[in-house]
Protein backbone atom coordinates (compact mmCIF):
# COMPACT_ATOMS: atom_id res chain seq x y z
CA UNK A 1 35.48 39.86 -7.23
CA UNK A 2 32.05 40.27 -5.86
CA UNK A 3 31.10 43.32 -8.43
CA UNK A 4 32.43 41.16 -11.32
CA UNK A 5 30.32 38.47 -10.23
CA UNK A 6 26.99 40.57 -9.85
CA UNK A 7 27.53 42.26 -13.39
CA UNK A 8 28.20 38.83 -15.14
CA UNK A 9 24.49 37.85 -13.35
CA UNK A 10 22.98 40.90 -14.47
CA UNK A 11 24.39 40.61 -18.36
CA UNK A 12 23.44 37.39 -18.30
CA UNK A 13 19.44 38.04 -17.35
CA UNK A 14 19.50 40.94 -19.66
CA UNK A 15 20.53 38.36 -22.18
CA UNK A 16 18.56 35.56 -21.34
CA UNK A 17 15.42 38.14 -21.18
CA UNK A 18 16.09 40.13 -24.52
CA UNK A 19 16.18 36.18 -26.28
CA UNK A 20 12.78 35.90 -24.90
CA UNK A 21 11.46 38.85 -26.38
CA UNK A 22 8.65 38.31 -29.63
CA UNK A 23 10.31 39.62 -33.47
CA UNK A 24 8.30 42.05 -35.34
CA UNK A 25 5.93 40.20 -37.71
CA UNK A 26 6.56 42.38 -40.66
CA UNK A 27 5.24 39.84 -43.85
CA UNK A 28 3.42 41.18 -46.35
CA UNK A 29 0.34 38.41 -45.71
CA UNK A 30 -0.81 36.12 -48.37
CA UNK A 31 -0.56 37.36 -51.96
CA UNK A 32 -2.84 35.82 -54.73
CA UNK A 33 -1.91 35.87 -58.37
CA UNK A 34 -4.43 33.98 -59.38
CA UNK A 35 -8.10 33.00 -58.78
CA UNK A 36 -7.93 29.49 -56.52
CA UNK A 37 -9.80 27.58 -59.19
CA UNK A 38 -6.73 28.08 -61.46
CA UNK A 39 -5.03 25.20 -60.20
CA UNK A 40 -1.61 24.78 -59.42
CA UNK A 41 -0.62 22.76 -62.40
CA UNK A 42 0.44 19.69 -59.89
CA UNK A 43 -0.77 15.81 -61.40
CA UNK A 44 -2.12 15.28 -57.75
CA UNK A 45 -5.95 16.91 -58.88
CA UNK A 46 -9.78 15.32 -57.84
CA UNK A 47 -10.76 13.32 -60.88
CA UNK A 48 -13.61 15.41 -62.41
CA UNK A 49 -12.18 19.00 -61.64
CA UNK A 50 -11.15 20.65 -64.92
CA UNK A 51 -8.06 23.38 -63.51
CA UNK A 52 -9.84 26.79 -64.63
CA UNK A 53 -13.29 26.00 -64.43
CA UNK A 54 -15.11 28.29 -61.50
CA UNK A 55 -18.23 25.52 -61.61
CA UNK A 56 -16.70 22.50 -61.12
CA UNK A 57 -13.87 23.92 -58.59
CA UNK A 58 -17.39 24.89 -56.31
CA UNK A 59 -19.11 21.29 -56.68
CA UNK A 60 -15.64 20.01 -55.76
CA UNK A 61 -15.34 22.07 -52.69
CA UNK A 62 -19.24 21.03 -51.85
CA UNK A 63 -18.60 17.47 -52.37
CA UNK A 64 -15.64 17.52 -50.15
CA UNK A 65 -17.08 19.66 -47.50
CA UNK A 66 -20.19 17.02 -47.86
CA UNK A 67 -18.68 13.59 -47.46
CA UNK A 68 -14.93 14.26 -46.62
CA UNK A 69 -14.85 16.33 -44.03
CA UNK A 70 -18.65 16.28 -42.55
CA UNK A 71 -17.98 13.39 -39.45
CA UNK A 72 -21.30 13.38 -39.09
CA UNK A 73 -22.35 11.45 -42.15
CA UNK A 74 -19.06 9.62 -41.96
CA UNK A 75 -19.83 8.30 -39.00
CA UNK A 76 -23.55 7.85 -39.79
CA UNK A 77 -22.68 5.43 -42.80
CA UNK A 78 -20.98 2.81 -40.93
């Protein structure tokens, strides 16, 4: 009874540690079709970005970087 009780333990850890263990990160990473200025074709855009347009995707992106996500000057203008 004793051995049947010690192997049950030890299947049990081997278990419980082999669950623990990390999977094999095997993706294939980000793959681009297309140039990120393309757009996505989705209606929720920035009004004044035209979807193709390598120009006004990089003003958009300085604009944003500028007032949206700067918290400097957002917290400078109140």
């Amino acid at each position: 009874m004793m051995r049947i009780s010690i192997t049950l333990t030890a299947v049990l850890a081997l278990a419980g540690l082999a669950a623990c263990s990390e999977k094999p990160q095997t993706g294939g990473g980000i793959k681009n079709d297309a140039a990120p200025y393309a757009g996505t074709g989705s209606n929720f855009t920035q009004p004044g970005w035209k979807a193709g347009d390598k120009t006004s995707w990089e003003q958009q992106l300085k604009a944003r970087q500028q007032y949206g996500q700067n918290e400097y000057t957002r917290t400078q203008s109140k």
